[in-house]
N, C-alpha and C. Protein backbone atom coordinates (compact mmCIF):
# COMPACT_ATOMS: atom_id res chain seq x y z
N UNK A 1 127.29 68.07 113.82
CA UNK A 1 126.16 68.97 113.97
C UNK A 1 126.43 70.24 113.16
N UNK A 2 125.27 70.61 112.09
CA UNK A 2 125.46 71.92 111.30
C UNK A 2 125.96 73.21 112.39
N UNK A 3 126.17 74.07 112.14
CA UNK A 3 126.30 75.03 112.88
C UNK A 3 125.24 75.96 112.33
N UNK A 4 124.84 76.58 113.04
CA UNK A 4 123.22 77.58 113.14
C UNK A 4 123.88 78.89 112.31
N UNK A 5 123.11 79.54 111.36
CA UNK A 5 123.35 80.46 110.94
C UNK A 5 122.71 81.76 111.64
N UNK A 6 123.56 82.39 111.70
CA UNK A 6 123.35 84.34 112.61
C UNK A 6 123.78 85.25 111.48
N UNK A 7 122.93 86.05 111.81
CA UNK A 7 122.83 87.08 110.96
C UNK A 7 122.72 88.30 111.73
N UNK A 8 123.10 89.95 111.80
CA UNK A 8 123.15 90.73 112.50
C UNK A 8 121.65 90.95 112.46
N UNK A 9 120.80 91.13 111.53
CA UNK A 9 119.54 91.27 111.34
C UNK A 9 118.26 91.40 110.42
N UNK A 10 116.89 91.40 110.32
CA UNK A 10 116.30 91.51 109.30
C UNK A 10 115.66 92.71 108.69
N UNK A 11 115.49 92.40 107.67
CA UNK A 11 114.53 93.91 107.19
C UNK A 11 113.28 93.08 106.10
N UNK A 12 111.94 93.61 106.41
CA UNK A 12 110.80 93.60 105.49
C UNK A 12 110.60 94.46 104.85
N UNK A 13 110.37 94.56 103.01
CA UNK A 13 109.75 95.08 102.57
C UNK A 13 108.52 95.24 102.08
N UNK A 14 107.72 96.18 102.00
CA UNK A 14 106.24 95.65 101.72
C UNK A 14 105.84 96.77 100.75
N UNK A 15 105.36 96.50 99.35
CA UNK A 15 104.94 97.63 98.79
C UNK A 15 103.50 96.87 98.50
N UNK A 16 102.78 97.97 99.16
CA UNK A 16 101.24 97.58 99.09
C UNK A 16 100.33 98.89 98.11
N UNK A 17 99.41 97.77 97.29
CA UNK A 17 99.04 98.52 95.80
C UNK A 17 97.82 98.20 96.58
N UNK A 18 97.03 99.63 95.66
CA UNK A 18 95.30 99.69 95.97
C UNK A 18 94.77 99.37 97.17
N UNK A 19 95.11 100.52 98.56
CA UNK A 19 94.99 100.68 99.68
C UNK A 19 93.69 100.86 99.74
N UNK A 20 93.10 100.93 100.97
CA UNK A 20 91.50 101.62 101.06
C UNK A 20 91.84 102.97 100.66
N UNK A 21 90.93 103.18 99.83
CA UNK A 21 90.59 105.22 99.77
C UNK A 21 91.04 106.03 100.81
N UNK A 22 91.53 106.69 100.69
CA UNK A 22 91.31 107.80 101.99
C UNK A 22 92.80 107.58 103.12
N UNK A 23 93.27 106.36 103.24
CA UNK A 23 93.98 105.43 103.97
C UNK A 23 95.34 106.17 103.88
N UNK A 24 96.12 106.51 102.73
CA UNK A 24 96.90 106.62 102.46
C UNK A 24 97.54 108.33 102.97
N UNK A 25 96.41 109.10 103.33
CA UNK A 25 96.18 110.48 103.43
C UNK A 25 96.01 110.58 104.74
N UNK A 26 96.05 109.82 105.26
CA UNK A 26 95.14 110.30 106.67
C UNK A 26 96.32 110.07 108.02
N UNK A 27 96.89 111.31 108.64
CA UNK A 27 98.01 111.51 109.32
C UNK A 27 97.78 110.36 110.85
N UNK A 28 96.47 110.94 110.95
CA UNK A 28 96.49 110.01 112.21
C UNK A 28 96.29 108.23 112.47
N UNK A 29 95.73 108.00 110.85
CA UNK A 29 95.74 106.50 110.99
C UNK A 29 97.44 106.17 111.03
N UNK A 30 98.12 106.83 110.33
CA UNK A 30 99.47 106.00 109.76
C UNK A 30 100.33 106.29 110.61
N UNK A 31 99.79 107.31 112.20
CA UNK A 31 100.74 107.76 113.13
C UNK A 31 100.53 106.49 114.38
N UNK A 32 98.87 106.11 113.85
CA UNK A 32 98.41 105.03 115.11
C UNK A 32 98.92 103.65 114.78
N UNK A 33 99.07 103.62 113.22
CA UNK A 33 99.79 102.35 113.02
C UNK A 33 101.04 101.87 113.23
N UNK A 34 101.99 103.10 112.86
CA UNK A 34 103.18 103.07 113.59
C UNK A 34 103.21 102.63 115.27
N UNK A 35 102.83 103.20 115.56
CA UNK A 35 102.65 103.39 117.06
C UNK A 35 102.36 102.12 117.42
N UNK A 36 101.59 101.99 117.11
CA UNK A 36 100.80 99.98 117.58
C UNK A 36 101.82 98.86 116.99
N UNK A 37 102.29 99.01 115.89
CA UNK A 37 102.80 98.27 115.20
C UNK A 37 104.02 97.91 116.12
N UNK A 38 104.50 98.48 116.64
CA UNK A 38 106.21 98.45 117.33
C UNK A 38 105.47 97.56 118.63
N UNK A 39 104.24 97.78 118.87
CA UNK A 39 103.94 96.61 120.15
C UNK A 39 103.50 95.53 119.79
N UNK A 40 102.74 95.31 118.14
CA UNK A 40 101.98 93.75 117.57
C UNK A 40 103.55 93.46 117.84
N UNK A 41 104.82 93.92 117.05
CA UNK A 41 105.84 92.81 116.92
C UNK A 41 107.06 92.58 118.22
N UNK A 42 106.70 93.21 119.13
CA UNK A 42 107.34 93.38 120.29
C UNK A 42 108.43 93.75 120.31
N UNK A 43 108.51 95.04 119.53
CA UNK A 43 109.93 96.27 119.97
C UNK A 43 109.35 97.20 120.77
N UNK A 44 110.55 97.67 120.79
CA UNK A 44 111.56 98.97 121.92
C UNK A 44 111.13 100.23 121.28
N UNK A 45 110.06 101.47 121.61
CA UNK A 45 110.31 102.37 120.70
C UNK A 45 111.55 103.40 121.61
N UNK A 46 112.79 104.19 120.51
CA UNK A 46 113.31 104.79 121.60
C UNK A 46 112.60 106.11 121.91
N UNK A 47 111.69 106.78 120.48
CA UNK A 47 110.76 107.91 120.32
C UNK A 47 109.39 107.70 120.21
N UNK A 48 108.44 108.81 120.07
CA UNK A 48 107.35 108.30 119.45
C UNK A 48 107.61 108.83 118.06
N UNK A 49 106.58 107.91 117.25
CA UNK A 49 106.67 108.12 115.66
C UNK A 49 106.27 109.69 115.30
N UNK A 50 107.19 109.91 114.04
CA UNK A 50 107.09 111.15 113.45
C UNK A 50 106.60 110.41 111.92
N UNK A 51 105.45 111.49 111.92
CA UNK A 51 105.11 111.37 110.44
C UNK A 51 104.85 112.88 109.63
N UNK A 52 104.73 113.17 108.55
CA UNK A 52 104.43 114.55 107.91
C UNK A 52 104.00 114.26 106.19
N UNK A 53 103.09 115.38 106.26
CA UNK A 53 102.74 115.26 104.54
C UNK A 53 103.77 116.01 103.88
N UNK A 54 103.65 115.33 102.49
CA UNK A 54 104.79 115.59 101.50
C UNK A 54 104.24 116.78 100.97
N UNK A 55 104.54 117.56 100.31
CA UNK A 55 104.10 118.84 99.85
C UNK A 55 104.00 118.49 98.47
N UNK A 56 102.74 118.49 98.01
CA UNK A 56 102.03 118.51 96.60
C UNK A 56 102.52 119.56 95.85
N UNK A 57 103.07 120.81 96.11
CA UNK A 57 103.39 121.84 94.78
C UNK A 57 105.22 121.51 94.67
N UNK A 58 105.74 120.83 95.98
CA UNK A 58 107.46 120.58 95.70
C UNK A 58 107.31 119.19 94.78
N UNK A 59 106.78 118.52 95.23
CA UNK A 59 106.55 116.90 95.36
C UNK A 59 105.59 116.58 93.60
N UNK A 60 104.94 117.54 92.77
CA UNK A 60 103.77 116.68 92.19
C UNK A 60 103.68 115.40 92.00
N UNK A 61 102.84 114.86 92.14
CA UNK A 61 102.76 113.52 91.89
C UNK A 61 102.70 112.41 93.26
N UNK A 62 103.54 113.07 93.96
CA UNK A 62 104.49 112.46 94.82
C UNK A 62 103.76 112.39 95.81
N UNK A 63 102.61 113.47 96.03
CA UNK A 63 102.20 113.55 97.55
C UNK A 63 101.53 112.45 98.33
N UNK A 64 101.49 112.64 99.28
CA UNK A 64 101.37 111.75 100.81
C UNK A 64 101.80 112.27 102.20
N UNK A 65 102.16 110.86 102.69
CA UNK A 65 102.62 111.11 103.95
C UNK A 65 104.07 110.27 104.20
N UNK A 66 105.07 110.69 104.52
CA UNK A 66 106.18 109.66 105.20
C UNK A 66 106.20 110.12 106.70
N UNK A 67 106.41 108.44 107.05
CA UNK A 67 107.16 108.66 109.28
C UNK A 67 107.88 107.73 109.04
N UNK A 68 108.30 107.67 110.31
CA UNK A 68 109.36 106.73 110.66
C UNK A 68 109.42 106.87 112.50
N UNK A 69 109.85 105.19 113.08
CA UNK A 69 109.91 105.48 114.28
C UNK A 69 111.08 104.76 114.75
N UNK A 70 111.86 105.18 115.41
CA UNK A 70 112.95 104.52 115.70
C UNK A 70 113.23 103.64 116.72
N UNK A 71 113.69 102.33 116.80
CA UNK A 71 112.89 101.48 117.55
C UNK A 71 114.83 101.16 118.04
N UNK A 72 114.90 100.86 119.49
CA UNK A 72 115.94 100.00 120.00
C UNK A 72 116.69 99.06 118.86
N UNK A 73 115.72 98.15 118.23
CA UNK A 73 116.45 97.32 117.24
C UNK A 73 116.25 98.08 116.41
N UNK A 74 115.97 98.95 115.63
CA UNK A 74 116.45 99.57 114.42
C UNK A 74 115.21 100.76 114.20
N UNK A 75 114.20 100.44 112.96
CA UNK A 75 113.33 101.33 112.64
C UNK A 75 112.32 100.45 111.79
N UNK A 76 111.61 101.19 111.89
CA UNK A 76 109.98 101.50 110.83
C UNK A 76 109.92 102.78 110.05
N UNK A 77 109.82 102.63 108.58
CA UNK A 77 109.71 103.69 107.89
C UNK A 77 108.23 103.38 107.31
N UNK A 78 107.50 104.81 106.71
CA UNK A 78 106.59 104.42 105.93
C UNK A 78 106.25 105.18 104.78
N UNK A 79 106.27 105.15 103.61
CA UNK A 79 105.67 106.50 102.55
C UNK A 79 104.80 106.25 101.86
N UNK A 80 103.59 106.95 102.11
CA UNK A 80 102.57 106.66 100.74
C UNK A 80 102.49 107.50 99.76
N UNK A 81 102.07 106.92 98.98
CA UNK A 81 101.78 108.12 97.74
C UNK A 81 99.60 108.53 97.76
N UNK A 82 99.57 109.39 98.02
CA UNK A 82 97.66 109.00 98.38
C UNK A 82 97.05 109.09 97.21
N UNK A 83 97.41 109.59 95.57
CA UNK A 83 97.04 109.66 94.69
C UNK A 83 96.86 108.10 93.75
N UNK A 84 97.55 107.25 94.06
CA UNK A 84 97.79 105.74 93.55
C UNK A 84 97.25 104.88 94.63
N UNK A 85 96.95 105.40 95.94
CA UNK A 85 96.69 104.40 97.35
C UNK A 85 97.92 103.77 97.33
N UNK A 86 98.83 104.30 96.97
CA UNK A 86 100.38 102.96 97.21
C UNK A 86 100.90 103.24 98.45
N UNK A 87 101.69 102.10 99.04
CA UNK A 87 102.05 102.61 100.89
C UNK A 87 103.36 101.77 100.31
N UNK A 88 104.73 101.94 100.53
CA UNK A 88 105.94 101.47 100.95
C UNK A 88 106.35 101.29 102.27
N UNK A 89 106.47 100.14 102.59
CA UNK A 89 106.89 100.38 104.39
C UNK A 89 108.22 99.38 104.18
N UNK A 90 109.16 99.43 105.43
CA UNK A 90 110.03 99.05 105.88
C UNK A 90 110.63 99.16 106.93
N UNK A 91 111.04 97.53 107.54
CA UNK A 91 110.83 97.13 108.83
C UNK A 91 112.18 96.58 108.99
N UNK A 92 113.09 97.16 109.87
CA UNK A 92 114.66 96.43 109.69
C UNK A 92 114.37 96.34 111.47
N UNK A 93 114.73 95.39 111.85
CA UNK A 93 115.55 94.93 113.45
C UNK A 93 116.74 94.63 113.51
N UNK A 94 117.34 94.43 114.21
CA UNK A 94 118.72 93.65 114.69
C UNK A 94 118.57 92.06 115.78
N UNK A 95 116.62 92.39 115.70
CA UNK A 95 116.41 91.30 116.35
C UNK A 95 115.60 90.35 115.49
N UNK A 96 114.85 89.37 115.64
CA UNK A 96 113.83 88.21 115.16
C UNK A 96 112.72 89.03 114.82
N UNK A 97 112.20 88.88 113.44
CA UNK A 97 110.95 89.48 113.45
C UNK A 97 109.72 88.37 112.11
N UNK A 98 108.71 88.79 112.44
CA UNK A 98 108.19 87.54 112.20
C UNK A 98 107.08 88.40 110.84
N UNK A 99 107.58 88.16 109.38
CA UNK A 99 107.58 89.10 108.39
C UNK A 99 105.39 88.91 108.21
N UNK A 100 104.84 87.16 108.50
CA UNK A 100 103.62 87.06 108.33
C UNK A 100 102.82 87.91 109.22
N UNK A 101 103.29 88.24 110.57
CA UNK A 101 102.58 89.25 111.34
C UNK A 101 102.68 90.72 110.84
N UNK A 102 103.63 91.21 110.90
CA UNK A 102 103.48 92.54 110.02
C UNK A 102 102.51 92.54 108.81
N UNK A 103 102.31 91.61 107.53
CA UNK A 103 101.41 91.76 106.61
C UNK A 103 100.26 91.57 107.30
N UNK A 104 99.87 90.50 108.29
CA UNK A 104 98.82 91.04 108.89
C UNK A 104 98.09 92.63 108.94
N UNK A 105 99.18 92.70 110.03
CA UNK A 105 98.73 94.22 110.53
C UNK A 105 98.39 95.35 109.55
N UNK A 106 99.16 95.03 108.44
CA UNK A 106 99.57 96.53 107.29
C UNK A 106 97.75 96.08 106.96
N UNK A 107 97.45 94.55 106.63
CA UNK A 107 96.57 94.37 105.76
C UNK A 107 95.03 94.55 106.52
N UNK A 108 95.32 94.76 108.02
CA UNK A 108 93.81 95.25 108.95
C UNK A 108 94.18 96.66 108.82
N UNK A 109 95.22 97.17 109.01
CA UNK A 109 95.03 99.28 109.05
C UNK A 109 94.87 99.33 107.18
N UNK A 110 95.13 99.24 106.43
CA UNK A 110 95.20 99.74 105.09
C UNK A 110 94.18 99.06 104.11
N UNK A 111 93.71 97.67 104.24
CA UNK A 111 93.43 96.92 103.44
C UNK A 111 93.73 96.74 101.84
N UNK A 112 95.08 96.43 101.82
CA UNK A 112 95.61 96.55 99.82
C UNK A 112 95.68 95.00 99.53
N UNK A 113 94.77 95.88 98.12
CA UNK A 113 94.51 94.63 97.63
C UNK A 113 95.46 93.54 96.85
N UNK A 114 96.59 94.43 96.86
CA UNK A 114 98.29 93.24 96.32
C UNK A 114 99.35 93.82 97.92
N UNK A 115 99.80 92.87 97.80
CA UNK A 115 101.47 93.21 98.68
C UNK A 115 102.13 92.16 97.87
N UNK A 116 103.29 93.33 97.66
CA UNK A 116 104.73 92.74 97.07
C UNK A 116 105.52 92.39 98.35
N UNK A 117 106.42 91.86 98.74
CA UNK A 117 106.93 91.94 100.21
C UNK A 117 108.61 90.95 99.45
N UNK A 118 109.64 91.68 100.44
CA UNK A 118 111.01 91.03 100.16
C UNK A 118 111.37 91.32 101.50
N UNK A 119 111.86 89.70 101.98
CA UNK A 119 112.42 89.90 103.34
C UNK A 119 114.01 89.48 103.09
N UNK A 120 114.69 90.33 103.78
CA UNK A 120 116.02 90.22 103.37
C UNK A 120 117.01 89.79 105.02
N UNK A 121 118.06 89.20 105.01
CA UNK A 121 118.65 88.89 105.92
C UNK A 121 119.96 89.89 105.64
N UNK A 122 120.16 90.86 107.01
CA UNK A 122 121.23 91.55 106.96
C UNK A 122 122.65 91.23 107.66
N UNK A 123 123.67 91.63 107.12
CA UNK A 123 124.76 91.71 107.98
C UNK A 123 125.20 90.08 107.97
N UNK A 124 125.44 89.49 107.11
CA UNK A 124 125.42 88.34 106.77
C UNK A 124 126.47 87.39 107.76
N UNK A 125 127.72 88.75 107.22
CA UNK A 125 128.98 88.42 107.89
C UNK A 125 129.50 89.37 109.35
N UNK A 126 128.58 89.31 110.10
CA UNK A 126 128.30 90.43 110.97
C UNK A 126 129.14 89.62 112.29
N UNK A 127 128.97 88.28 112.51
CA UNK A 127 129.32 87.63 113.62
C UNK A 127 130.28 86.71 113.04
C-alpha cells in the first residue's frame, strides 16, 4: 500500500485582472469579503480583518487597498491596485483548503474577467 502524502500546508494564489470598476477601491466590500470568506472555506478567524488604503502621493501608481486576516490556520492577504482593477490575494492554511471554492467567491465579490491562480503545497518535508 502507497503511503499517503502530508504536507504541513497549502497556499492559493490568485491574481485577478479587470475587476468590476469601482471594486478594487471600495474599503468596505474587500473588508466584507475577507470577513465572509474565512466562513465560505471554514476557518478560525483569530482577529477581525484589517484592511487600509495605500497612499497615492507615497505609493504613485500603486494605490489601493491591502488587509489581511489572520486565521488559526494561517492567513488571508489581499492588495489591489484600483487604477488597473488588479486584486492579488493569498490564501495559506496549515489545513485542507479547497482552491475551486475560493475562485468562486473572489469571482461573485469582484467579478475579473482573467484569474491567474497557483496553488502550491507547503512544508513538503514538514512531517
Amino acid at each position: 500500500m502507497a503511503k499517503q502524502k502530508r504536507v504541513f500546508g497549502y497556499e492559493l494564489l490568485l491574481d485577478c485582472y479587470d475587476c468590476k470598476k469601482g471594486t478594487c477601491d471600495d474599503l468596505t466590500l474587500c473588508y466584507n469579503f475577507l470577513d465572509k470568506l474565512v466562513d465560505f472555506i471554514g476557518m478560525d478567524k483569530q482577529e477581525e480583518p484589517t484592511i487600509f488604503r495605500t497612499d497615492a502621493k507615497r505609493f504613485p501608481g500603486k494605490d489601493g487597498l491591502s488587509g489581511w486576516v489572520p486565521l488559526a490556520q494561517s492567513s488571508i492577504v489581499i492588495h489591489t491596485l484600483s487604477k488597473h482593477n488588479f486584486i492579488s490575494l493569498d490564501v495559506y492554511t496549515c489545513g485542507n483548503l479547497d482552491g475551486k471554492k475560493v475562485v468562486t467567491f473572489v469571482k461573485r465579490y469582484f467579478k475579473p474577467k482573467k484569474i491567474e491562480n497557483q496553488f502550491l503545497e507547503r512544508g513538503l518535508h514538514y512531517y
